[in-house]
N, C-alpha and C. Protein backbone atom coordinates (compact mmCIF):
# COMPACT_ATOMS: atom_id res chain seq x y z
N UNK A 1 -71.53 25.21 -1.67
CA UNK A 1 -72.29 26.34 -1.20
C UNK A 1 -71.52 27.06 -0.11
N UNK A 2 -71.00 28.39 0.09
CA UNK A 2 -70.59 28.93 0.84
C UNK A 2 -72.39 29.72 2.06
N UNK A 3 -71.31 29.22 3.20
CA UNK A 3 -72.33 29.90 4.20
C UNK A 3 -71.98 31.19 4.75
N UNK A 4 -72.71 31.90 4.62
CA UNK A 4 -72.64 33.49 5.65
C UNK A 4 -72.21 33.29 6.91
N UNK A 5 -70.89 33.51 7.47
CA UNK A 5 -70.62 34.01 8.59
C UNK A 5 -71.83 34.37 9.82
N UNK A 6 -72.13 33.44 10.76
CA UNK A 6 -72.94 33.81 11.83
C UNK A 6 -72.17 34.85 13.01
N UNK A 7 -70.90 35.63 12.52
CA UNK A 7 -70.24 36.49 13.51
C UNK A 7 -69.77 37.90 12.72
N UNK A 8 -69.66 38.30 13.26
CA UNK A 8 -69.11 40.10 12.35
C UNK A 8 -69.01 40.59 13.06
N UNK A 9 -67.64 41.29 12.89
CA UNK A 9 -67.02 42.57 13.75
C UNK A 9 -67.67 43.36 13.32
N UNK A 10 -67.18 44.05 14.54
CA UNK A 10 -67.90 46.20 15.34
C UNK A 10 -66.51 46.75 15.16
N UNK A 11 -65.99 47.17 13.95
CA UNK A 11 -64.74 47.96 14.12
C UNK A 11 -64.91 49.43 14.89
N UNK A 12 -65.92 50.04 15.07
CA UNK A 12 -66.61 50.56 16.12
C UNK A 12 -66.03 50.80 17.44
N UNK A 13 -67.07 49.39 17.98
CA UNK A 13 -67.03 49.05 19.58
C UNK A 13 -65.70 47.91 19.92
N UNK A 14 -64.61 47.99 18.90
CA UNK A 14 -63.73 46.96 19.29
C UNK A 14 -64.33 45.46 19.64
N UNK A 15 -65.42 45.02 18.81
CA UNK A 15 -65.82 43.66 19.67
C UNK A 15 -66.59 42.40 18.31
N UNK A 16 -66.56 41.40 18.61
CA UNK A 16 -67.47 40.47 17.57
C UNK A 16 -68.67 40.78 18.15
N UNK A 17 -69.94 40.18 17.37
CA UNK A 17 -71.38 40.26 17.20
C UNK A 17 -71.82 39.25 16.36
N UNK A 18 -72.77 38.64 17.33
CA UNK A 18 -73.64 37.66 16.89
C UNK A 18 -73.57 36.00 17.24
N UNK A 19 -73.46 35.28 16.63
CA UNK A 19 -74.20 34.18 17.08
C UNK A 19 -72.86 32.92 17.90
N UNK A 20 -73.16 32.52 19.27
CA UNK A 20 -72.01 31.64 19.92
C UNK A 20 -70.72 32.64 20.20
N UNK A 21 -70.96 33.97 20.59
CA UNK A 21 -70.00 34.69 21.07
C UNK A 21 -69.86 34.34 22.49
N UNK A 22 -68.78 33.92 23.14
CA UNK A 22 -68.33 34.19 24.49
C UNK A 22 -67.27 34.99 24.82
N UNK A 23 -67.43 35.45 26.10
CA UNK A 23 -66.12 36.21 26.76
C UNK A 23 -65.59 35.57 28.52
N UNK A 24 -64.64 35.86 27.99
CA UNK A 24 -63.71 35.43 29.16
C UNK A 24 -62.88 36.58 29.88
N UNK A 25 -62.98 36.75 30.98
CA UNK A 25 -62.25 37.60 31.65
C UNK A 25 -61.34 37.26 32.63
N UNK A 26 -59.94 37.76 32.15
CA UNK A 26 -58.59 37.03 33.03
C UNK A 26 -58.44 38.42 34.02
N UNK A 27 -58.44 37.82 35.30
CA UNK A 27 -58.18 38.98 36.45
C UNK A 27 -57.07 38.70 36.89
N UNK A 28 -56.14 39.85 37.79
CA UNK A 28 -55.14 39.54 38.52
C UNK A 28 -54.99 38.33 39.23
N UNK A 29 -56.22 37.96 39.68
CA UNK A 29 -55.97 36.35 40.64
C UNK A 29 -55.42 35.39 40.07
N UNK A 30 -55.72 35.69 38.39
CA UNK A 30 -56.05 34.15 37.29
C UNK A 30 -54.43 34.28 37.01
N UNK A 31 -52.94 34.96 37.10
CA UNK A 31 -52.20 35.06 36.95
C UNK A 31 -51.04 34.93 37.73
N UNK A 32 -50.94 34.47 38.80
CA UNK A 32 -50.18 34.36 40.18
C UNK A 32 -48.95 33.85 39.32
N UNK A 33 -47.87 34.13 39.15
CA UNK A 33 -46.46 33.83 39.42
C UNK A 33 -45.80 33.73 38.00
N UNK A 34 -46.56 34.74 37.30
CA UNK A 34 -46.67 35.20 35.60
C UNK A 34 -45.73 36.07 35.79
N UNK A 35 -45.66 37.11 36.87
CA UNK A 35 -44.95 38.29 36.91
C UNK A 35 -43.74 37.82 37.89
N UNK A 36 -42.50 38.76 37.29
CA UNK A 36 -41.28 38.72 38.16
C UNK A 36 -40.90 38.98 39.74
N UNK A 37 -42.15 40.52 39.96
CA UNK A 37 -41.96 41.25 41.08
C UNK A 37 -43.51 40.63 41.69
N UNK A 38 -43.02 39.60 42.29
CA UNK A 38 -44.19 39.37 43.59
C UNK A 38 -44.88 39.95 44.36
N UNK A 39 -43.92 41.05 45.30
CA UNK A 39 -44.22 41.97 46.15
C UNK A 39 -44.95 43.01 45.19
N UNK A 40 -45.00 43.50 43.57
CA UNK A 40 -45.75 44.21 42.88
C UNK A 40 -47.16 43.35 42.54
N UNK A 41 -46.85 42.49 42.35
CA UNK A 41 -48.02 41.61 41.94
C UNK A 41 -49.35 41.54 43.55
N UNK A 42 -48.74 41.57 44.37
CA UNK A 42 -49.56 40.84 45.51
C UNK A 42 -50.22 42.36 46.09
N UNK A 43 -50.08 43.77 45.34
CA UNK A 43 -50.80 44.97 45.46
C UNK A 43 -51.59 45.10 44.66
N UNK A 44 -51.47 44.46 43.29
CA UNK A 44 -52.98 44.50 42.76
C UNK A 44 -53.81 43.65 43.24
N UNK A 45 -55.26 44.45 42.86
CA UNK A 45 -56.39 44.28 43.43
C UNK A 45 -56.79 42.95 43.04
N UNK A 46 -57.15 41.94 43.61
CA UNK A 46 -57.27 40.18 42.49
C UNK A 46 -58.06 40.50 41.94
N UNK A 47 -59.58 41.33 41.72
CA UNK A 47 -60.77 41.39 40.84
C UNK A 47 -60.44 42.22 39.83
N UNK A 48 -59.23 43.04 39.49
CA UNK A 48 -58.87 43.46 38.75
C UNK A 48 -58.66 42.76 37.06
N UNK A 49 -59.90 43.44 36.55
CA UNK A 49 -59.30 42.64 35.00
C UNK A 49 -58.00 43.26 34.09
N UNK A 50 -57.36 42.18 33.91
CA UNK A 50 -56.12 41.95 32.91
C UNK A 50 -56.26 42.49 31.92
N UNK A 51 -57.26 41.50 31.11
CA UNK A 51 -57.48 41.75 29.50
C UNK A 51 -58.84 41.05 29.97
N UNK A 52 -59.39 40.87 28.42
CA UNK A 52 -60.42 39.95 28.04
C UNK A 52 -60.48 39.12 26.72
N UNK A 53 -60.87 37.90 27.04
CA UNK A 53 -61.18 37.40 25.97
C UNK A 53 -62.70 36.76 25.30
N UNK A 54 -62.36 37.25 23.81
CA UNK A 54 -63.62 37.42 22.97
C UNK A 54 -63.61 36.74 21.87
N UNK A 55 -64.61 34.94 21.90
CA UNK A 55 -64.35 34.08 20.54
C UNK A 55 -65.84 33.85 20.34
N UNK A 56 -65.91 33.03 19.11
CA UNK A 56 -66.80 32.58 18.61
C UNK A 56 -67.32 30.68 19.52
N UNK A 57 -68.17 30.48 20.05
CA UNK A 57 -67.76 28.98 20.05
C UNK A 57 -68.68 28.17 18.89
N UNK A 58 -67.96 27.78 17.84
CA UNK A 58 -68.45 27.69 16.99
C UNK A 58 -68.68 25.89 17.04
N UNK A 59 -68.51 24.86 18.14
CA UNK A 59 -68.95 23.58 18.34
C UNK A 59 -67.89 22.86 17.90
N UNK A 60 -66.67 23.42 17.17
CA UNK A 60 -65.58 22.68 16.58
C UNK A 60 -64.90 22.12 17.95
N UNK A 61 -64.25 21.21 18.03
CA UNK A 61 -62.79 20.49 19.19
C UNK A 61 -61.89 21.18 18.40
N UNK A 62 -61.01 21.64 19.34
CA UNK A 62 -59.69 22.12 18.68
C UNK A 62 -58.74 21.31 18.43
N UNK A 63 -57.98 21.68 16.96
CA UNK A 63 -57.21 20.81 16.29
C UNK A 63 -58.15 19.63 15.14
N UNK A 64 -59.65 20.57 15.36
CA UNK A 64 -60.13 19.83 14.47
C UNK A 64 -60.17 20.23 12.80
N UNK A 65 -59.72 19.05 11.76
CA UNK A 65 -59.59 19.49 10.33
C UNK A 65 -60.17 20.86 9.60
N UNK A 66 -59.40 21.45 8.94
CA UNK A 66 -60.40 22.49 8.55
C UNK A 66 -60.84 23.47 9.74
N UNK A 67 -61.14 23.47 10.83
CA UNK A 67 -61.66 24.35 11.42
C UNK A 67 -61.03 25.60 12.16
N UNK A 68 -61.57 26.82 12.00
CA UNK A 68 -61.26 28.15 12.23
C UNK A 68 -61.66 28.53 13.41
N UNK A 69 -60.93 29.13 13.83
CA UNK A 69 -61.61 29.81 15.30
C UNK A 69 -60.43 31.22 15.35
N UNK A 70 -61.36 31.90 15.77
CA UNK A 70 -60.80 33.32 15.90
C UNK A 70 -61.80 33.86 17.43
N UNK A 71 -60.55 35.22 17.71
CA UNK A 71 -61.14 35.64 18.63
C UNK A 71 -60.61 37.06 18.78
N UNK A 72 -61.16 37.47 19.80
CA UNK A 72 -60.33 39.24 20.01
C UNK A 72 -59.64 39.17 21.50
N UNK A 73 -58.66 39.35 21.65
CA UNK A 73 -58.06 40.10 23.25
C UNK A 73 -58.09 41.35 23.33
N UNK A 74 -58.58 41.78 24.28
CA UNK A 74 -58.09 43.37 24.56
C UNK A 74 -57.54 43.02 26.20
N UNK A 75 -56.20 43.52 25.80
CA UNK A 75 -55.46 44.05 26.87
C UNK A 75 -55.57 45.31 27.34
N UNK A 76 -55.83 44.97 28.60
CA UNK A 76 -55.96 46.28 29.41
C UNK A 76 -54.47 47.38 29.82
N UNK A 77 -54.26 48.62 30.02
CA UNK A 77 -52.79 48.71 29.77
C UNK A 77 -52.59 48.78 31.24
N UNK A 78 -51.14 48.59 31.79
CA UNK A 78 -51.26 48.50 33.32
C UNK A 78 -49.38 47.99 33.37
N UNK A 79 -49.53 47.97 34.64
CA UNK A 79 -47.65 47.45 35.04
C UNK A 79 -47.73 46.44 36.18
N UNK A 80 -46.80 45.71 36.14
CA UNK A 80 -46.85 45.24 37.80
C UNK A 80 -45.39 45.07 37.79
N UNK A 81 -44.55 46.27 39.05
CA UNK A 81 -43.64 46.84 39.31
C UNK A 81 -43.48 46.91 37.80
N UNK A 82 -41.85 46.47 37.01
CA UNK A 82 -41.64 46.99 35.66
C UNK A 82 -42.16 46.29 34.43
N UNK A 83 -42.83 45.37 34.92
CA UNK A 83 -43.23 44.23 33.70
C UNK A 83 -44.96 45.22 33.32
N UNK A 84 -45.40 45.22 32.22
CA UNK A 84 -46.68 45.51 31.51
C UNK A 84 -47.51 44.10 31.55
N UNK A 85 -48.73 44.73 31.54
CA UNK A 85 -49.71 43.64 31.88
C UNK A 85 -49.49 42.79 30.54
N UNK A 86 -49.79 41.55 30.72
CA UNK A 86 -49.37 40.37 29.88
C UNK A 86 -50.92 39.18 29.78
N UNK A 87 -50.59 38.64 28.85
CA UNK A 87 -51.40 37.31 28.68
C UNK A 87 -51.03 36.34 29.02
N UNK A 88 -51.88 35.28 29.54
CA UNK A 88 -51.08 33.90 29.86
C UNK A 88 -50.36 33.42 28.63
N UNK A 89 -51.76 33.47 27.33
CA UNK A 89 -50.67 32.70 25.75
C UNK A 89 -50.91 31.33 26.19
N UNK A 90 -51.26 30.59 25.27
CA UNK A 90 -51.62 29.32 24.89
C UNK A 90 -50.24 28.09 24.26
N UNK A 91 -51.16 27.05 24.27
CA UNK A 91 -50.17 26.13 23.05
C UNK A 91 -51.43 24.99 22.88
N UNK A 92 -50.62 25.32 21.79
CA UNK A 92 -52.25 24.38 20.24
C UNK A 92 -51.91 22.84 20.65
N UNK A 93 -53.00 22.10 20.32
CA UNK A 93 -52.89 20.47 20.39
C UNK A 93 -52.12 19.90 19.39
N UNK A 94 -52.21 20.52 18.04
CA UNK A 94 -51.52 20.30 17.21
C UNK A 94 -50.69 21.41 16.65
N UNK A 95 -49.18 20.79 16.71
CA UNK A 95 -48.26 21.74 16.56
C UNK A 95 -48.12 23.17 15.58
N UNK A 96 -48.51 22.91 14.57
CA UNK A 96 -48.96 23.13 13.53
C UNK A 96 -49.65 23.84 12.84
N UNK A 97 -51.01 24.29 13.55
CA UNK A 97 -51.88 25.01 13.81
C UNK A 97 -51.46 26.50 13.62
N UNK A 98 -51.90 27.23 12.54
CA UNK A 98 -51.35 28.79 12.24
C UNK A 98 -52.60 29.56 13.22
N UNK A 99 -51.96 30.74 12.72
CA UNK A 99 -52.65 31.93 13.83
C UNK A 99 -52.32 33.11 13.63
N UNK A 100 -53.34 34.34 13.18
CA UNK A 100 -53.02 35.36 12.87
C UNK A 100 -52.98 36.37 14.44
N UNK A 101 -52.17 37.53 14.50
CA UNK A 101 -52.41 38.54 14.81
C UNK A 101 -52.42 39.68 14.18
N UNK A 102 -53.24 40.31 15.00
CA UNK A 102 -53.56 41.96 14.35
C UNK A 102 -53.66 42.85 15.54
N UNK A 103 -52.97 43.91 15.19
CA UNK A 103 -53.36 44.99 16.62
C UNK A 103 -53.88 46.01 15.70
N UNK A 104 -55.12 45.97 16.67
CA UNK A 104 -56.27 46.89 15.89
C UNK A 104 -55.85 48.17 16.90
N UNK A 105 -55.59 48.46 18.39
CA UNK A 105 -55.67 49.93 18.98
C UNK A 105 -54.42 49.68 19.44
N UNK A 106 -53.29 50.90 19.99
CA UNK A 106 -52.40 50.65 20.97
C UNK A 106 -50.80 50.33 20.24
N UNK A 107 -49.93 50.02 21.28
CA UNK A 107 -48.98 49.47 20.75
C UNK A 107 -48.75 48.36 21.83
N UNK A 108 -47.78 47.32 20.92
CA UNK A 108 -47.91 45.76 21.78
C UNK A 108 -47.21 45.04 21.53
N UNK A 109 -46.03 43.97 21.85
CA UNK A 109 -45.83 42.89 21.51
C UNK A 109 -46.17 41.31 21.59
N UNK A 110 -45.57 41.37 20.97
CA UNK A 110 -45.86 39.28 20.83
C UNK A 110 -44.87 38.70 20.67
N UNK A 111 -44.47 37.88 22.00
CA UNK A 111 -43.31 37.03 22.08
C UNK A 111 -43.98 35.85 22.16
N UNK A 112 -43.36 35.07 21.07
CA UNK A 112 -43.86 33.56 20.87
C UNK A 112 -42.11 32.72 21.37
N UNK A 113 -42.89 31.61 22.30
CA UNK A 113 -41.84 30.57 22.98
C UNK A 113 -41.90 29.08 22.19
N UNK A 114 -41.12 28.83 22.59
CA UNK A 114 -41.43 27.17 22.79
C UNK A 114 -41.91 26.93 23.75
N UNK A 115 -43.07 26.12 24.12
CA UNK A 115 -43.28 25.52 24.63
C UNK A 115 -42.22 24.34 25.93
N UNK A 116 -42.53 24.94 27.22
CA UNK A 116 -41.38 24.29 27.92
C UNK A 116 -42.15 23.89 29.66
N UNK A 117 -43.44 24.03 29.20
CA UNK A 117 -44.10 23.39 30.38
C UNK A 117 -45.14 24.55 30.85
N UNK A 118 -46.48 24.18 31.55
CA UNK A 118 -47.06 25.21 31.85
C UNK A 118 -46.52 25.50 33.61
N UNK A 119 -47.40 26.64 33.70
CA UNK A 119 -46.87 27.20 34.63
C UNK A 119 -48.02 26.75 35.83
């Protein structure tokens, strides 16, 4: 038996809808020593939001079999001295673990690392 999706995008309002949606909001504070230029960094405002983030919590543990999780970022556009506002970016429990992107507004990149320690 396939089940109906308890979430659906607003291609609209840029956002998910409906059931176990959370958001997260990364501010300048949540980023200290992400950026190159310190002395640029330590003029933005700390309550200043970054981006945001927008998932489903759908009760799964991550890295668990089978299970999907998706979400939306919107990056906010911005500089600190020459660097563009950025995401922290993650790393999965299990290596392995695929992951789509899509840029729905804007233009953007995505630099994927190895993994070499958090910050």
């Amino acid at each position: 038996m396939i089940k109906k999706s308890d979430v659906m995008y607003n291609g609209t309002a840029f956002q998910l809808e409906g059931i176990g949606i959370q958001k997260k909001e990364i501010r300048a504070k949540d980023l200290a020593g992400y950026f190159l230029d310190s002395k640029a960094y330590q003029k933005l405002d700390p309550e200043k939001v970054i981006y945001c983030v927008e998932f489903q919590d759908n009760g799964l543990a991550e890295g668990a079999s089978g299970g999907l999780y998706f979400g939306i970022t919107h990056l906010y556009p911005g500089v600190v001295g020459s660097e563009y506002f950025l995401t922290k970016g993650h790393v999965h429990s299990k290596r392995n673990t695929g992951e789509y992107y899509f840029g729905l507004e804007g233009k953007g990149l995505l630099m994927m690392t190895e993994n070499v320690g958090s910050l």
